[in-house]
N, C-alpha and C. Protein backbone atom coordinates (compact mmCIF):
# COMPACT_ATOMS: atom_id res chain seq x y z
N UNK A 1 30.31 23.45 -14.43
CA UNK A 1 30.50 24.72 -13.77
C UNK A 1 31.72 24.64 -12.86
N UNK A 2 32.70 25.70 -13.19
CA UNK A 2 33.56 25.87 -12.52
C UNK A 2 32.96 25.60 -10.58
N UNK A 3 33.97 24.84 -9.81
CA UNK A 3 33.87 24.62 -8.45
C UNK A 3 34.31 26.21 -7.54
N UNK A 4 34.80 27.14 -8.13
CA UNK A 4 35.09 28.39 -7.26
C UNK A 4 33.55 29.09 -7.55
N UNK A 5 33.05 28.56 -9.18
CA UNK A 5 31.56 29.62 -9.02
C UNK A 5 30.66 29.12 -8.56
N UNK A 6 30.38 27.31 -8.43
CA UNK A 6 29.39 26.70 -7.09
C UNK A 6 29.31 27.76 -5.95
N UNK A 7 30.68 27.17 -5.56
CA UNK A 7 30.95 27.92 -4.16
C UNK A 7 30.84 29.19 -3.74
N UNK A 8 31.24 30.15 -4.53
CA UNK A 8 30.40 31.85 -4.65
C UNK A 8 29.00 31.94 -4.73
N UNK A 9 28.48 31.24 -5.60
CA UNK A 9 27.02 31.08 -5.80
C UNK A 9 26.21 30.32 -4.12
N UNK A 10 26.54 29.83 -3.97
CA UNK A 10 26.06 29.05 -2.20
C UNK A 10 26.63 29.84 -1.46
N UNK A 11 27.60 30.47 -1.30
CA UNK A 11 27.75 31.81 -0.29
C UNK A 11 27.59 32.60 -0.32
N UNK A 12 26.53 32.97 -1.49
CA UNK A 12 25.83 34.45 -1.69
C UNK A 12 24.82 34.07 -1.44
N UNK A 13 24.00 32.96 -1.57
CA UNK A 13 22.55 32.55 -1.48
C UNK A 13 22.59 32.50 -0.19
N UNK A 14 23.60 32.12 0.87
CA UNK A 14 23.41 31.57 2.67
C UNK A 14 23.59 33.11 3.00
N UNK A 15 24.35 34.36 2.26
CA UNK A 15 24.16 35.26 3.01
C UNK A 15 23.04 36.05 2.61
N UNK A 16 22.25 35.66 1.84
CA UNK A 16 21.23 36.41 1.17
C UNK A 16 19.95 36.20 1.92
N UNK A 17 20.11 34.65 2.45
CA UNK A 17 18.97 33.92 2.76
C UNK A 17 18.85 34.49 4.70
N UNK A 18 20.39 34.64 5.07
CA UNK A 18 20.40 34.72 6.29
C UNK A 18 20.11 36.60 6.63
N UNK A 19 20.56 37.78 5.43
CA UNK A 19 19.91 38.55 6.01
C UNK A 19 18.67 38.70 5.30
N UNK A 20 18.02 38.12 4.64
CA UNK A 20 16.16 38.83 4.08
C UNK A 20 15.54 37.33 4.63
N UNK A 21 15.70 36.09 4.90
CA UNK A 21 14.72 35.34 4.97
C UNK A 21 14.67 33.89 3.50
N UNK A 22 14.11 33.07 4.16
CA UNK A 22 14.16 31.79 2.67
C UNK A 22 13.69 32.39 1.44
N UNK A 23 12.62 33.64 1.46
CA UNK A 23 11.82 33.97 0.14
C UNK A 23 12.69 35.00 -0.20
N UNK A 24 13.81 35.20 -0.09
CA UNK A 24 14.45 36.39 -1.02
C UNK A 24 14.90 35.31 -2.26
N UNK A 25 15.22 36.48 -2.95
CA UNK A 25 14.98 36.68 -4.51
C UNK A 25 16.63 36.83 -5.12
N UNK A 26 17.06 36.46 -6.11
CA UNK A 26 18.15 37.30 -6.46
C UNK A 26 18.24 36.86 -8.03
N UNK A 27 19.10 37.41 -8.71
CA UNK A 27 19.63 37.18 -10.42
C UNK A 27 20.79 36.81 -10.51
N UNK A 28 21.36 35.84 -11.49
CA UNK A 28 22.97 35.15 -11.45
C UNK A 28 23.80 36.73 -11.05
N UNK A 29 23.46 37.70 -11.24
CA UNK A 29 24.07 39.25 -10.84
C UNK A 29 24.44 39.49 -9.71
N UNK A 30 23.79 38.60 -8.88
CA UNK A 30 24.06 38.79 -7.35
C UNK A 30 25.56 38.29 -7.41
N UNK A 31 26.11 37.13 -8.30
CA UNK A 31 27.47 36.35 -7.29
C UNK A 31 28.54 37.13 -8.03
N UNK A 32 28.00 38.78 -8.68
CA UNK A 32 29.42 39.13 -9.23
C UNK A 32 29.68 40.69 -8.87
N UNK A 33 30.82 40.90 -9.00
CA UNK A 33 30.96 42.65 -8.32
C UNK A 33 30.06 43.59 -9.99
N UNK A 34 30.07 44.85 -8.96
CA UNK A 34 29.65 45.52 -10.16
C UNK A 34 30.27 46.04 -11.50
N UNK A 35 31.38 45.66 -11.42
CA UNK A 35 32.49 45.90 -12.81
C UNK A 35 32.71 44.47 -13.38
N UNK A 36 32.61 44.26 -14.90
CA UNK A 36 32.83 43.37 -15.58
C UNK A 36 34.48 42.62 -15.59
N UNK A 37 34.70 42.16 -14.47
CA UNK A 37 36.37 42.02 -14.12
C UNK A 37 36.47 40.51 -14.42
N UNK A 38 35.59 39.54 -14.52
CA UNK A 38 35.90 38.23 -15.03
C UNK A 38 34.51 37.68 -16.05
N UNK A 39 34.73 38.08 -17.32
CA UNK A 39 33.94 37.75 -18.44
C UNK A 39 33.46 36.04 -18.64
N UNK A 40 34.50 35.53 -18.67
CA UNK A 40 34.44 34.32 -18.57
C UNK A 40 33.45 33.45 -17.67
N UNK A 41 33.59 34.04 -16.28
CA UNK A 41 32.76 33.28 -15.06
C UNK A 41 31.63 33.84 -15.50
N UNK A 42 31.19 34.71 -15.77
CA UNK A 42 29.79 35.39 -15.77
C UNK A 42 28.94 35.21 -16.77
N UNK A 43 30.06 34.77 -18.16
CA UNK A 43 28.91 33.93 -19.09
C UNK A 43 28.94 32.46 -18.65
N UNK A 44 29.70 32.12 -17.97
CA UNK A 44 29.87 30.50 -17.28
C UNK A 44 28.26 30.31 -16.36
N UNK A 45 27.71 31.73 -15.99
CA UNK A 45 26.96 31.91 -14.92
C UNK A 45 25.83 32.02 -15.31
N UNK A 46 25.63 32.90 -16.55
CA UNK A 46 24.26 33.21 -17.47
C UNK A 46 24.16 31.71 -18.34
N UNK A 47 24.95 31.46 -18.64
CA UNK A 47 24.50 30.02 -19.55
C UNK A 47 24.02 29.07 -19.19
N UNK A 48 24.22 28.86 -17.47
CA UNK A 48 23.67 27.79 -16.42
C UNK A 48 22.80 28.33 -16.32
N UNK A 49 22.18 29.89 -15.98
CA UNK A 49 21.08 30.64 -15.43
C UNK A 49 19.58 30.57 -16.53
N UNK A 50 20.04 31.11 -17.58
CA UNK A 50 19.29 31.25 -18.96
C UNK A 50 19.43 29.91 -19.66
N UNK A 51 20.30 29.82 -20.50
CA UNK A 51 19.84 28.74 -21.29
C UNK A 51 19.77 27.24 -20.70
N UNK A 52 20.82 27.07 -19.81
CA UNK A 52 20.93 24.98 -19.67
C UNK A 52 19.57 25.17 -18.66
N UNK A 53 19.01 26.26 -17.86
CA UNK A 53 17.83 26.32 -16.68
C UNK A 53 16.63 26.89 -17.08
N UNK A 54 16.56 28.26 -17.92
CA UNK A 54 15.59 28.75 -18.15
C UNK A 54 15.08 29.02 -17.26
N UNK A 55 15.66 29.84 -16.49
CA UNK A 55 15.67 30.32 -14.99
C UNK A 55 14.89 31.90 -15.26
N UNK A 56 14.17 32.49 -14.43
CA UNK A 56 13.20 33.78 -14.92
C UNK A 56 14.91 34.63 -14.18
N UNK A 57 14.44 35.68 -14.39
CA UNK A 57 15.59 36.90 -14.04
C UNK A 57 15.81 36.48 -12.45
N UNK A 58 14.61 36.76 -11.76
CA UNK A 58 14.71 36.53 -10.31
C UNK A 58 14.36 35.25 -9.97
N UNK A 59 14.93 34.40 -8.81
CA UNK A 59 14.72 33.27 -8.46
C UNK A 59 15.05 33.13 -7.03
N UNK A 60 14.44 32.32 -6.66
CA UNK A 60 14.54 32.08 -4.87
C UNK A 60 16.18 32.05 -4.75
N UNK A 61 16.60 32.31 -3.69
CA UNK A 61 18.18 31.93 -3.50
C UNK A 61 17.78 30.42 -3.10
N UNK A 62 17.33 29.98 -1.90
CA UNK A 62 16.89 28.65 -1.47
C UNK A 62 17.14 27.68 -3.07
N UNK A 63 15.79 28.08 -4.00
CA UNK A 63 16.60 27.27 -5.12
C UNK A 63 17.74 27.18 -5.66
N UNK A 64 17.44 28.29 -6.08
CA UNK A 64 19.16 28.13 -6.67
C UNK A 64 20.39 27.26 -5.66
N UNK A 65 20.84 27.43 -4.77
CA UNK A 65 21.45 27.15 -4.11
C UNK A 65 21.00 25.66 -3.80
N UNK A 66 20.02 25.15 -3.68
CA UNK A 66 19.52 23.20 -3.96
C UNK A 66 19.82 23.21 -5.06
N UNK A 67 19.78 23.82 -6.20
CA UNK A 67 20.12 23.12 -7.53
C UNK A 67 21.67 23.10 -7.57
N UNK A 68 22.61 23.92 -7.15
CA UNK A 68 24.01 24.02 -7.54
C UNK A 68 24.29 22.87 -6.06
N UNK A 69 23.91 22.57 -4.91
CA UNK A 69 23.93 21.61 -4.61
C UNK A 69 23.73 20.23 -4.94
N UNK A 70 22.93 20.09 -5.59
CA UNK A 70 22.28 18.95 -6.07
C UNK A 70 22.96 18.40 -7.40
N UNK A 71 23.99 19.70 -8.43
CA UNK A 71 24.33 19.50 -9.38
C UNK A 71 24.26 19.39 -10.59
N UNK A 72 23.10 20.17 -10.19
CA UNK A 72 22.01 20.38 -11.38
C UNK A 72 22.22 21.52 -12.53
């Protein structure tokens, strides 16, 4: 995984986490704007999300964000 989409991905989860709380929720959808402007990162994003994780639609940010830490 690209190191600019780690890093988007952990700074959407710390601001996600810091305004709802550890149990918010989000979908790889959260770390991208609402127009399809970089195709590439976003299947870079679903392929880690869905297939290499088998990740449900919604997932803790807290996780997510330990797993892209962890390197997983």
């Amino acid at each position: 995984m690209q190191t600019s989409l780690k890093n988007k991905i952990i700074e959407v989860c710390n601001k996600k986490i810091e305004q709802k709380g550890e149990s918010v929720g989000l979908s790889f959808y959260a770390f991208f704007a609402n127009k399809n402007d970089n195709p590439e990162l976003l299947m870079e994003a679903a392929t880690w999300w869905i297939q290499t994780h088998q990740l449900d639609h919604f997932e803790k940010a807290l996780k997510i964000k330990k797993m892209i830490e962890n390197n997983q």
